[in-house]
PDB file of N, CA and C in Angstrom:
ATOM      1  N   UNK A   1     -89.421   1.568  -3.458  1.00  0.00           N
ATOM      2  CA  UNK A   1     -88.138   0.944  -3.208  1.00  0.00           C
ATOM      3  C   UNK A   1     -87.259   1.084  -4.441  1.00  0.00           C
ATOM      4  N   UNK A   2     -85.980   1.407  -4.479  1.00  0.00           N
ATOM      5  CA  UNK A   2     -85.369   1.923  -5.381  1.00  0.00           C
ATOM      6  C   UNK A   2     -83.883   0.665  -5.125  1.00  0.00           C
ATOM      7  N   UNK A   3     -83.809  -0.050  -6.539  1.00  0.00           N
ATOM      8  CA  UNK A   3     -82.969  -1.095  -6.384  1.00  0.00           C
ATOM      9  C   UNK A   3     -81.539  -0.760  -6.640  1.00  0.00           C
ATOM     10  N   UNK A   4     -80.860  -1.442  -6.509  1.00  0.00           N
ATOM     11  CA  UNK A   4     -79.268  -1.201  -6.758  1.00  0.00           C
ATOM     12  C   UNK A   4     -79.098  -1.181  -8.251  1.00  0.00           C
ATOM     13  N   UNK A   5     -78.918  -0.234  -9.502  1.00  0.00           N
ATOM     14  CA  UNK A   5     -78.450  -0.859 -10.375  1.00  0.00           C
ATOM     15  C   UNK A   5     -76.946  -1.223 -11.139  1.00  0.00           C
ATOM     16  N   UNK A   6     -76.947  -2.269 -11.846  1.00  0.00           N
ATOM     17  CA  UNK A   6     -75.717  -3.058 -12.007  1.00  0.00           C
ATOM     18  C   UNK A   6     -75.095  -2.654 -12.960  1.00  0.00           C
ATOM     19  N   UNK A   7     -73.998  -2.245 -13.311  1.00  0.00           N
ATOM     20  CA  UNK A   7     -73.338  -1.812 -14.376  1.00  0.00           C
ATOM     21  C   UNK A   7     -73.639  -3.079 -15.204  1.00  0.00           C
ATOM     22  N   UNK A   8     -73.441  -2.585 -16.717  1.00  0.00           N
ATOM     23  CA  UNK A   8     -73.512  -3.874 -17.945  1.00  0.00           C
ATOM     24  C   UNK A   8     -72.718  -4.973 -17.617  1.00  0.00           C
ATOM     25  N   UNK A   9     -71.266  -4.317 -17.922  1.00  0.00           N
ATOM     26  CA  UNK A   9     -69.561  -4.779 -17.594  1.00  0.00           C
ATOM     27  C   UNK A   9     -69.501  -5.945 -16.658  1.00  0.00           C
ATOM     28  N   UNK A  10     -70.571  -5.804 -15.433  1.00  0.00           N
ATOM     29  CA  UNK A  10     -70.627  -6.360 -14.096  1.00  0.00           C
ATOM     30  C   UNK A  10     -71.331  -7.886 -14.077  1.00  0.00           C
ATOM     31  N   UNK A  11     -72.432  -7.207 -15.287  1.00  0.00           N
ATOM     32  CA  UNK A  11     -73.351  -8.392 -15.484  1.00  0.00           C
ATOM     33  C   UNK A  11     -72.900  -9.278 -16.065  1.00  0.00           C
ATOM     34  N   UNK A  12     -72.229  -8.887 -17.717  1.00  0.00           N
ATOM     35  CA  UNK A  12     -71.327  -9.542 -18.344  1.00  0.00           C
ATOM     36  C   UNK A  12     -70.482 -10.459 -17.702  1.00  0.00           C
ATOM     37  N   UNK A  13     -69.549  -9.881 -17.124  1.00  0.00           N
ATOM     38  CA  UNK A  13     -68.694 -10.804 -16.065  1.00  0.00           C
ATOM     39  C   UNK A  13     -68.961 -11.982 -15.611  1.00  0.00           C
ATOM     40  N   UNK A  14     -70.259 -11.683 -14.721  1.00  0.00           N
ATOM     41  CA  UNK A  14     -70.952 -13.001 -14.384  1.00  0.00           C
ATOM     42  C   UNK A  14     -71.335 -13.976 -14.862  1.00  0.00           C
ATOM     43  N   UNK A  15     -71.492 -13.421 -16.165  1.00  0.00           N
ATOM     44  CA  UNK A  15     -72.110 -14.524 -16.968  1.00  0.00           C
ATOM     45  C   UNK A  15     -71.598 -15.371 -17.188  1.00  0.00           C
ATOM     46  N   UNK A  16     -70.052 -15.351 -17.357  1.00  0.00           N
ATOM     47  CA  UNK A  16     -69.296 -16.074 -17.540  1.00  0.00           C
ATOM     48  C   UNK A  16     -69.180 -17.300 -16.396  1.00  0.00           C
ATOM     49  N   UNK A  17     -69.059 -16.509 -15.282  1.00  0.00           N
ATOM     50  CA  UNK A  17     -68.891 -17.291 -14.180  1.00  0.00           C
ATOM     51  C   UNK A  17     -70.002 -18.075 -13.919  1.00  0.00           C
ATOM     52  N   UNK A  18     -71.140 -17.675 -14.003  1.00  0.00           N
ATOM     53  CA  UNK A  18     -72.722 -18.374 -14.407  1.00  0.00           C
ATOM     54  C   UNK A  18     -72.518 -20.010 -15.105  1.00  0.00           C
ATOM     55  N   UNK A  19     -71.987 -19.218 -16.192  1.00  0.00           N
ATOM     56  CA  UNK A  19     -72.212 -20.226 -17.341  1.00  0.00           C
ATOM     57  C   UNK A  19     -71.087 -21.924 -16.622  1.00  0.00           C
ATOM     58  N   UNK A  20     -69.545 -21.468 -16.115  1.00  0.00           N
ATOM     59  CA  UNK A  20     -68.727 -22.319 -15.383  1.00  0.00           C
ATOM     60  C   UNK A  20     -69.522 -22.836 -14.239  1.00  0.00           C
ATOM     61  N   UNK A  21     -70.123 -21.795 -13.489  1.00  0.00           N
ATOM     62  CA  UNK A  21     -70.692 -22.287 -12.215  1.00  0.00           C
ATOM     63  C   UNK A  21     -71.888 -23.940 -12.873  1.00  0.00           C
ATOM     64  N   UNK A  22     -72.405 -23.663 -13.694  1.00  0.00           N
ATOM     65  CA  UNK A  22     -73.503 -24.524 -13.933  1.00  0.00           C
ATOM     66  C   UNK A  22     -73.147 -25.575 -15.270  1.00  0.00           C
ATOM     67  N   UNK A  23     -71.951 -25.513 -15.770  1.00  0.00           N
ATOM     68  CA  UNK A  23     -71.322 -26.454 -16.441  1.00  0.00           C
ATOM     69  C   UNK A  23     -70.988 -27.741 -15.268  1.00  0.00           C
ATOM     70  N   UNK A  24     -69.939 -27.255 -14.268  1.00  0.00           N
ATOM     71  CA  UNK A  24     -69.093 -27.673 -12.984  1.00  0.00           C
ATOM     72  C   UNK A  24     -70.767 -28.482 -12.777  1.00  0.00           C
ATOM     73  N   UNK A  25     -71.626 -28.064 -12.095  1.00  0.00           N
ATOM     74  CA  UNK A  25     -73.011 -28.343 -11.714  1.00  0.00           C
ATOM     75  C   UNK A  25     -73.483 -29.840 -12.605  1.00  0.00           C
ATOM     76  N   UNK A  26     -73.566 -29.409 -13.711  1.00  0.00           N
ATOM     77  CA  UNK A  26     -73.875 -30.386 -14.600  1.00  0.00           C
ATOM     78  C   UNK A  26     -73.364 -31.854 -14.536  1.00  0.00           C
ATOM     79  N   UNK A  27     -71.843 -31.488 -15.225  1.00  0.00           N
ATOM     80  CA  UNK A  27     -70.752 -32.179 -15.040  1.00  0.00           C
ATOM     81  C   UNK A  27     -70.925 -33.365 -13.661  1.00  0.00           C
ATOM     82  N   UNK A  28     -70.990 -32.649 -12.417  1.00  0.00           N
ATOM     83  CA  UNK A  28     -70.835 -33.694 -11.322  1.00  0.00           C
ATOM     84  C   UNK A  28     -72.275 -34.212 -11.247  1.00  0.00           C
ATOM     85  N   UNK A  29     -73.513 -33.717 -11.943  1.00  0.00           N
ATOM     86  CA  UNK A  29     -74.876 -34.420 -11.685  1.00  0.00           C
ATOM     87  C   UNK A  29     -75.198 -35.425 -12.672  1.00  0.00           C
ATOM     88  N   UNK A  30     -74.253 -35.960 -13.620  1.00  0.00           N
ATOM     89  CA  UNK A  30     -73.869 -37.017 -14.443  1.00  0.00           C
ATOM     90  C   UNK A  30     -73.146 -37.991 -13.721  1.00  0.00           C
ATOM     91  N   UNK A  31     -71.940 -37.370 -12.957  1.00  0.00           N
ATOM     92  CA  UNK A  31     -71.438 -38.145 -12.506  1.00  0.00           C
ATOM     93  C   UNK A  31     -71.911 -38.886 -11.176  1.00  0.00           C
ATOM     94  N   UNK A  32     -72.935 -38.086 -10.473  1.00  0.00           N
ATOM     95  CA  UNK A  32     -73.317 -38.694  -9.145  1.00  0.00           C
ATOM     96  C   UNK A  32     -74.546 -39.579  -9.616  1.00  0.00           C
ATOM     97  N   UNK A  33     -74.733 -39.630 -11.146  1.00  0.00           N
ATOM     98  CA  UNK A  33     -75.317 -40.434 -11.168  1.00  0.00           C
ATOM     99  C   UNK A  33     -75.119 -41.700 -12.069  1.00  0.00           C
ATOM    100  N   UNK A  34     -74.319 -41.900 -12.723  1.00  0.00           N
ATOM    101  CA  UNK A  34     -73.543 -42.754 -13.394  1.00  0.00           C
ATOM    102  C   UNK A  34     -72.497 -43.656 -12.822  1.00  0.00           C
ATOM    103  N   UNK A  35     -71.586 -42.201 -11.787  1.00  0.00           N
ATOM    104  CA  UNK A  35     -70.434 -43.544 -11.485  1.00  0.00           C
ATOM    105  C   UNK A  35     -71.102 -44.332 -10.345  1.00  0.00           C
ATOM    106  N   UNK A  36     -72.101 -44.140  -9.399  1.00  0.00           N
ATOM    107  CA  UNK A  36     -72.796 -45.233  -8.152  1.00  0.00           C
ATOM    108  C   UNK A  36     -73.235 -46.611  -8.560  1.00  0.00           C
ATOM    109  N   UNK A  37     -73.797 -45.659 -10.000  1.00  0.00           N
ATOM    110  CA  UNK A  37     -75.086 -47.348 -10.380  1.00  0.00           C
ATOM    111  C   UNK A  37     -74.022 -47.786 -11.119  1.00  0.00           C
ATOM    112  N   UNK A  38     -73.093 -47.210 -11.680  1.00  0.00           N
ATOM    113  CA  UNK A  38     -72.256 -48.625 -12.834  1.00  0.00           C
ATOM    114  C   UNK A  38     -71.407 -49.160 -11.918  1.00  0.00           C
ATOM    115  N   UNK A  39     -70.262 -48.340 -10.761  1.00  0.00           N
ATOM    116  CA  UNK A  39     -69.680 -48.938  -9.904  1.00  0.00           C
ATOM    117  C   UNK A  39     -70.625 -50.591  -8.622  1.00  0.00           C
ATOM    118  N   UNK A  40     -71.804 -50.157  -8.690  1.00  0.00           N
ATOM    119  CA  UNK A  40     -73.010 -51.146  -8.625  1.00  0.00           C
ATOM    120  C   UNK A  40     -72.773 -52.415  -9.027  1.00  0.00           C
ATOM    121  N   UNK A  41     -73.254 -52.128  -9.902  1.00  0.00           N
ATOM    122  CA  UNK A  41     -73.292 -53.722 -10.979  1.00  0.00           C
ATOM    123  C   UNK A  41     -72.008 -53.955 -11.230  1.00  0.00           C
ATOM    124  N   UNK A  42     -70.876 -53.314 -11.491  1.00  0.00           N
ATOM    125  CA  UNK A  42     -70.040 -54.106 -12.089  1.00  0.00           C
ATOM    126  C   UNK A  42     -69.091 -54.570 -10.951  1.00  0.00           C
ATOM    127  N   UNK A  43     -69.105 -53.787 -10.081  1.00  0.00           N
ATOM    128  CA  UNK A  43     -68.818 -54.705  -8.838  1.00  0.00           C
ATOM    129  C   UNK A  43     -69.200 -56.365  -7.959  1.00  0.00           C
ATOM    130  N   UNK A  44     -70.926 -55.765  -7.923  1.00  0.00           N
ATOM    131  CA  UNK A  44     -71.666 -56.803  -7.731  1.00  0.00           C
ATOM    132  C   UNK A  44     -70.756 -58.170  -8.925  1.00  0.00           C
ATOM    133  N   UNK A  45     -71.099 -57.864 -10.406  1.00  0.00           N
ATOM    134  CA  UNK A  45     -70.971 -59.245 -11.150  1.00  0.00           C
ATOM    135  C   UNK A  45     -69.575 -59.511 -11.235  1.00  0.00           C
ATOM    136  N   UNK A  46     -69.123 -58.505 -11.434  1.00  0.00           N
ATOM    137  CA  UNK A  46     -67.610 -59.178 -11.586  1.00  0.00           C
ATOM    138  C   UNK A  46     -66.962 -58.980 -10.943  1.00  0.00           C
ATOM    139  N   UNK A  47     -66.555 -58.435  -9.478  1.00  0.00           N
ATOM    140  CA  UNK A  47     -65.876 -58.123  -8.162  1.00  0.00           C
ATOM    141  C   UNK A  47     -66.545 -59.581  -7.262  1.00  0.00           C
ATOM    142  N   UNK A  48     -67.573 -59.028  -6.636  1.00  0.00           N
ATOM    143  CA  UNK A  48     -67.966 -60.259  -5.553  1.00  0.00           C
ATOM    144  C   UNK A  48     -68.749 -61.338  -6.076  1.00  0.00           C
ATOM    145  N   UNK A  49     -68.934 -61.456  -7.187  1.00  0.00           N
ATOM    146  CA  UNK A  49     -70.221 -62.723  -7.657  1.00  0.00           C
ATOM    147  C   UNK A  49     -68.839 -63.328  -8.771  1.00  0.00           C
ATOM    148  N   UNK A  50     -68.364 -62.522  -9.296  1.00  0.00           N
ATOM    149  CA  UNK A  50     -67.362 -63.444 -10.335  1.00  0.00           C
ATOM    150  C   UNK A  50     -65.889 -63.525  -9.765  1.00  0.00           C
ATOM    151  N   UNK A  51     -65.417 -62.531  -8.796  1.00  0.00           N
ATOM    152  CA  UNK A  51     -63.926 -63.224  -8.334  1.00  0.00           C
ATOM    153  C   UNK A  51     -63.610 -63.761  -7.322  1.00  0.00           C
ATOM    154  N   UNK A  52     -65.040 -63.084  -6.203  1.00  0.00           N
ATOM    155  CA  UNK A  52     -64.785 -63.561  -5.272  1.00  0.00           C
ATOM    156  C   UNK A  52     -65.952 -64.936  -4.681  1.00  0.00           C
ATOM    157  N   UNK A  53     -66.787 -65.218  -5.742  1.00  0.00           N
ATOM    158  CA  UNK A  53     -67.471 -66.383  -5.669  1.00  0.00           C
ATOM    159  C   UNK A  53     -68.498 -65.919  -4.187  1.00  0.00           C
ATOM    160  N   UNK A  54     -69.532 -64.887  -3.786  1.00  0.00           N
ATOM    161  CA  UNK A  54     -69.844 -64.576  -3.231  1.00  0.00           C
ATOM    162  C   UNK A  54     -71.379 -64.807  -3.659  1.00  0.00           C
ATOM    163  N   UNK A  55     -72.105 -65.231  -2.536  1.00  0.00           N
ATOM    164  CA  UNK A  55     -73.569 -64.915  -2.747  1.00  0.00           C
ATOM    165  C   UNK A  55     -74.564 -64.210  -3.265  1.00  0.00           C
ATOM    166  N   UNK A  56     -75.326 -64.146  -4.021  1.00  0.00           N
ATOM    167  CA  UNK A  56     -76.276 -63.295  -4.588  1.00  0.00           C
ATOM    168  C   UNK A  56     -76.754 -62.131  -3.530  1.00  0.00           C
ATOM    169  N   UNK A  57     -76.924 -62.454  -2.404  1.00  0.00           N
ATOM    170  CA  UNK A  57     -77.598 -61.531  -1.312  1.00  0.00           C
ATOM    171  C   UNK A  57     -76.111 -60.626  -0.583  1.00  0.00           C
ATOM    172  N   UNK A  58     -74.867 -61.704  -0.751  1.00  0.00           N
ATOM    173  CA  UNK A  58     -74.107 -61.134  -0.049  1.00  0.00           C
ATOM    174  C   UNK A  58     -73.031 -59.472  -1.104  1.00  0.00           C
ATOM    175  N   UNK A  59     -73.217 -60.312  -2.194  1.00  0.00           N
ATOM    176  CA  UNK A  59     -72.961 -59.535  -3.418  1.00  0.00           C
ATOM    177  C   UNK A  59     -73.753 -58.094  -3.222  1.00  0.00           C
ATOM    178  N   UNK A  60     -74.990 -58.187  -3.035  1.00  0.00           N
ATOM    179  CA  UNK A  60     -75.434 -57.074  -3.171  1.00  0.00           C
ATOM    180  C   UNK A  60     -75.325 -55.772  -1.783  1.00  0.00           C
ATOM    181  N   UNK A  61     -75.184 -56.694  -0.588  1.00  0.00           N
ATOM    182  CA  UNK A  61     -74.958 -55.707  -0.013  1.00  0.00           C
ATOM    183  C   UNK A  61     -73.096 -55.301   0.306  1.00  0.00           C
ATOM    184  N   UNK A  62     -72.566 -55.886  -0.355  1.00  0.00           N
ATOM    185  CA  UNK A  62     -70.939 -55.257  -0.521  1.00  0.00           C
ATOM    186  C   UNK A  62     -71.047 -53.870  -1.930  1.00  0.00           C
ATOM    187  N   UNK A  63     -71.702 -54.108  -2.623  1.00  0.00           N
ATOM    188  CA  UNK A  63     -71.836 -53.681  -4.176  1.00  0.00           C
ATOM    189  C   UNK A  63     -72.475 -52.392  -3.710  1.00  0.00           C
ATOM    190  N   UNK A  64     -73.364 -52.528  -2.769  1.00  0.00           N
ATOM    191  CA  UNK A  64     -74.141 -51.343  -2.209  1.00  0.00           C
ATOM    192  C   UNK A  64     -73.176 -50.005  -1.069  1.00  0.00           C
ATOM    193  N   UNK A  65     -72.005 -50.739  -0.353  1.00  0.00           N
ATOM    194  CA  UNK A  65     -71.170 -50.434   0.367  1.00  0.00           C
ATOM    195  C   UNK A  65     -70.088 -49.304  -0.920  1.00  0.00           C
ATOM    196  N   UNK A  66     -70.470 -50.447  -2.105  1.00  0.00           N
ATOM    197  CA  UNK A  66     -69.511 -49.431  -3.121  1.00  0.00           C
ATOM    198  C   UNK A  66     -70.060 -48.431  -3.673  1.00  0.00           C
ATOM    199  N   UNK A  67     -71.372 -48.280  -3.504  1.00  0.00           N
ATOM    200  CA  UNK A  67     -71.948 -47.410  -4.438  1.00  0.00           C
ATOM    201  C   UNK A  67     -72.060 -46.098  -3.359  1.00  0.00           C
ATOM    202  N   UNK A  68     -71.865 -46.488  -1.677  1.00  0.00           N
ATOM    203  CA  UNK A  68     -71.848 -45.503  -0.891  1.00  0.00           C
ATOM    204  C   UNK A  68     -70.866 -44.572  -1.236  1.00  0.00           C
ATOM    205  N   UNK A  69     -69.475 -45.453  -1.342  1.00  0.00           N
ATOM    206  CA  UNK A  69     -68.499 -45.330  -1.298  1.00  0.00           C
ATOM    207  C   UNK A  69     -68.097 -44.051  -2.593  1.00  0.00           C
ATOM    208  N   UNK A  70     -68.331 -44.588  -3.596  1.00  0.00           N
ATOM    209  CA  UNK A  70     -68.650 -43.600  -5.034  1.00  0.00           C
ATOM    210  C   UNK A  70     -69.458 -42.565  -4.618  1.00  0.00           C
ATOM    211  N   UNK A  71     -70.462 -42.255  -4.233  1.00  0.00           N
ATOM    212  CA  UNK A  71     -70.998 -41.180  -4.024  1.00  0.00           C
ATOM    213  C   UNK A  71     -70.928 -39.894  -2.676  1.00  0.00           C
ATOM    214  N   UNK A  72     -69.797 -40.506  -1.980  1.00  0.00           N
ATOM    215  CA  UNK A  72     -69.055 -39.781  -1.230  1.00  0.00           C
ATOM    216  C   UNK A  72     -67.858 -38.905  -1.554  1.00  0.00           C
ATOM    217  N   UNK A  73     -67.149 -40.094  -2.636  1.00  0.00           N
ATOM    218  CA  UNK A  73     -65.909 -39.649  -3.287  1.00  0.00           C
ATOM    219  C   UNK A  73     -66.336 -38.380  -4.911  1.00  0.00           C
ATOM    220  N   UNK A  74     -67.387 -38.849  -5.206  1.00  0.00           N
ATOM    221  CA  UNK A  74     -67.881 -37.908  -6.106  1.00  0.00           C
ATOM    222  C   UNK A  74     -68.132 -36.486  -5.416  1.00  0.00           C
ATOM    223  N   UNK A  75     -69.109 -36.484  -4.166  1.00  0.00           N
ATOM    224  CA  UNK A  75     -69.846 -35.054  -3.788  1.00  0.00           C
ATOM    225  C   UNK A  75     -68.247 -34.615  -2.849  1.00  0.00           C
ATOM    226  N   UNK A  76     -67.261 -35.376  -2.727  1.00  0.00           N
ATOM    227  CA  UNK A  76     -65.916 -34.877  -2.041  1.00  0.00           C
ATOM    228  C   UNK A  76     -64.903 -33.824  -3.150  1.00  0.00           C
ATOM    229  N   UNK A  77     -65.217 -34.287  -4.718  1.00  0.00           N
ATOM    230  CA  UNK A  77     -64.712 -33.846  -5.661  1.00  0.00           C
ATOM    231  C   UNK A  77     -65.505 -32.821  -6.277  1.00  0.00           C
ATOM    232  N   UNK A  78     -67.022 -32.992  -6.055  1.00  0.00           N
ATOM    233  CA  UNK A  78     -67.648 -31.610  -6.570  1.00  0.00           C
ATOM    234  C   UNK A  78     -67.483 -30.394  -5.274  1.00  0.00           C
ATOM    235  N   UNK A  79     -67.308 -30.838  -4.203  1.00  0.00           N
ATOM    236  CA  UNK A  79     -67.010 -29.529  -2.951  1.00  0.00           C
ATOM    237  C   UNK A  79     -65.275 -29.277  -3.624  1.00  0.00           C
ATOM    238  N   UNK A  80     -64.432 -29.725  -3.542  1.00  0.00           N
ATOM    239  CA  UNK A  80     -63.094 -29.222  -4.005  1.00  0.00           C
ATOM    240  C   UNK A  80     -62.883 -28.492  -5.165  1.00  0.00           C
ATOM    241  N   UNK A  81     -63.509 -29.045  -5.981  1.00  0.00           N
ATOM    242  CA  UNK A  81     -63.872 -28.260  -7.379  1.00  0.00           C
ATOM    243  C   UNK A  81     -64.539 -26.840  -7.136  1.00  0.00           C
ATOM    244  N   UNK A  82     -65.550 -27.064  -6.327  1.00  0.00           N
ATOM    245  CA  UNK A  82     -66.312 -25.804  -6.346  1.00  0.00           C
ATOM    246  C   UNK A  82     -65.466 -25.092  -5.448  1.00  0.00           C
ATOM    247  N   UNK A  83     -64.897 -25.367  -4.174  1.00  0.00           N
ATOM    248  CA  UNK A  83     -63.872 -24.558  -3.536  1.00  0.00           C
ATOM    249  C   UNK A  83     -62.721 -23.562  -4.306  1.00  0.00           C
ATOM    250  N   UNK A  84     -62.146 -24.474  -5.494  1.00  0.00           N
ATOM    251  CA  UNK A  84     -61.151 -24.072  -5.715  1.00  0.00           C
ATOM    252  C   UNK A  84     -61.549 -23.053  -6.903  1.00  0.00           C
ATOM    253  N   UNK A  85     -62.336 -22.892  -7.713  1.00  0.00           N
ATOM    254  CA  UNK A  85     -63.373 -22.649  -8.617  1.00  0.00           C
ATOM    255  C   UNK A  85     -63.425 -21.002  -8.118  1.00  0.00           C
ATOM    256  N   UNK A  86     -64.325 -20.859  -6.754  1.00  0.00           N
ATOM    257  CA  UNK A  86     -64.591 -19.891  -6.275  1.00  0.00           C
ATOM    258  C   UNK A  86     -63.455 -19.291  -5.769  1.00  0.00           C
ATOM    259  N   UNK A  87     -62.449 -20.024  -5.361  1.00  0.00           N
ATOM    260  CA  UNK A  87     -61.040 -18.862  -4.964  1.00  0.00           C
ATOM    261  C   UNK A  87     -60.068 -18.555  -5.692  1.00  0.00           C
ATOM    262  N   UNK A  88     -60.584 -18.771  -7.079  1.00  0.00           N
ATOM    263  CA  UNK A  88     -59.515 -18.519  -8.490  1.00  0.00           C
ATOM    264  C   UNK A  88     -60.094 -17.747  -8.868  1.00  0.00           C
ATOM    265  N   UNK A  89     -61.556 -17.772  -9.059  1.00  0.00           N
ATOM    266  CA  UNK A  89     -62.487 -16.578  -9.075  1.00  0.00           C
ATOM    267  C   UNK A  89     -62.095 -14.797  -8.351  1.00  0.00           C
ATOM    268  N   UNK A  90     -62.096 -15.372  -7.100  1.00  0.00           N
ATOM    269  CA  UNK A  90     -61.830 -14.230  -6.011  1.00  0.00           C
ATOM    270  C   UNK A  90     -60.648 -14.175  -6.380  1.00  0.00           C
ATOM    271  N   UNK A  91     -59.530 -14.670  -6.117  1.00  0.00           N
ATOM    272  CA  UNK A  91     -57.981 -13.813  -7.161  1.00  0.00           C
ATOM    273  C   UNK A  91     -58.226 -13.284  -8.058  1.00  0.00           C
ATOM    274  N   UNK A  92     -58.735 -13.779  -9.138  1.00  0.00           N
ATOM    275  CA  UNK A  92     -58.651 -12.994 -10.083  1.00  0.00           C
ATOM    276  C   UNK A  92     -59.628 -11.198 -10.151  1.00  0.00           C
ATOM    277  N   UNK A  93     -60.693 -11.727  -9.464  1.00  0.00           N
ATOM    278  CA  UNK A  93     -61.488  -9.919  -9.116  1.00  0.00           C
ATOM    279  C   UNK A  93     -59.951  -9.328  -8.482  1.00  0.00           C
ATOM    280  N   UNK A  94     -59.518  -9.657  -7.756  1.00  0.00           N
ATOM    281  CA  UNK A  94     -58.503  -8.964  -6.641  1.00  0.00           C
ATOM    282  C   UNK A  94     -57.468  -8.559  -7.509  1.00  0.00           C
ATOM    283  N   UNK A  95     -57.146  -8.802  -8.433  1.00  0.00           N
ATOM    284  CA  UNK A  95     -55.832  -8.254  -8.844  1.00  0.00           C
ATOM    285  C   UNK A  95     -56.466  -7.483 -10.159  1.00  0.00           C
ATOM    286  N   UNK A  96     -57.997  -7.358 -10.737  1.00  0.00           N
ATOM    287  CA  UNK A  96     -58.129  -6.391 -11.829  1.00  0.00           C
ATOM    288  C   UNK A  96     -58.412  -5.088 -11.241  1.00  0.00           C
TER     289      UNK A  96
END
């Protein structure tokens, strides 16, 4: 079996895009995990347990509603990112 081979130039290229592709990657796997659990707690204590004088049990399942909520709006911003990412990409091959 005789493989395709890749010009240098070609590989190079990628790398670049590699290196963005898995920064972008990074970037939102901090965030899907940081902004849920802090939006969490600080909701829970100081949203429904400290302003709105809410129950310990009831606190937690509103706090939990937020942390859905955050991690929808996060993986909504890593698909747009990566959308737009990949079609700035593709312009730019298209016009060299």
């Amino acid at each position: 079996m005789m493989e395709r081979l890749v010009p240098a130039a070609e590989v190079r290229g990628n790398d670049g895009s590699m290196v963005s592709a898995l920064k972008t990657l990074l970037f939102f796997t901090v965030l899907m995990v940081t902004v849920p659990i802090g939006l969490y707690f600080a909701s829970k204590a100081y949203i429904f347990e400290g302003s709105l004088q809410m129950s310990s049990t009831d606190s937690y399942f509103y706090a939990a509603i937020v942390a859905v909520l955050a991690v929808h709006v996060v993986l909504a911003l890593f698909v747009y990112v990566a959308w737009t990412e990949g079609s700035s990409q593709r312009r730019k091959g298209k016009h060299d």
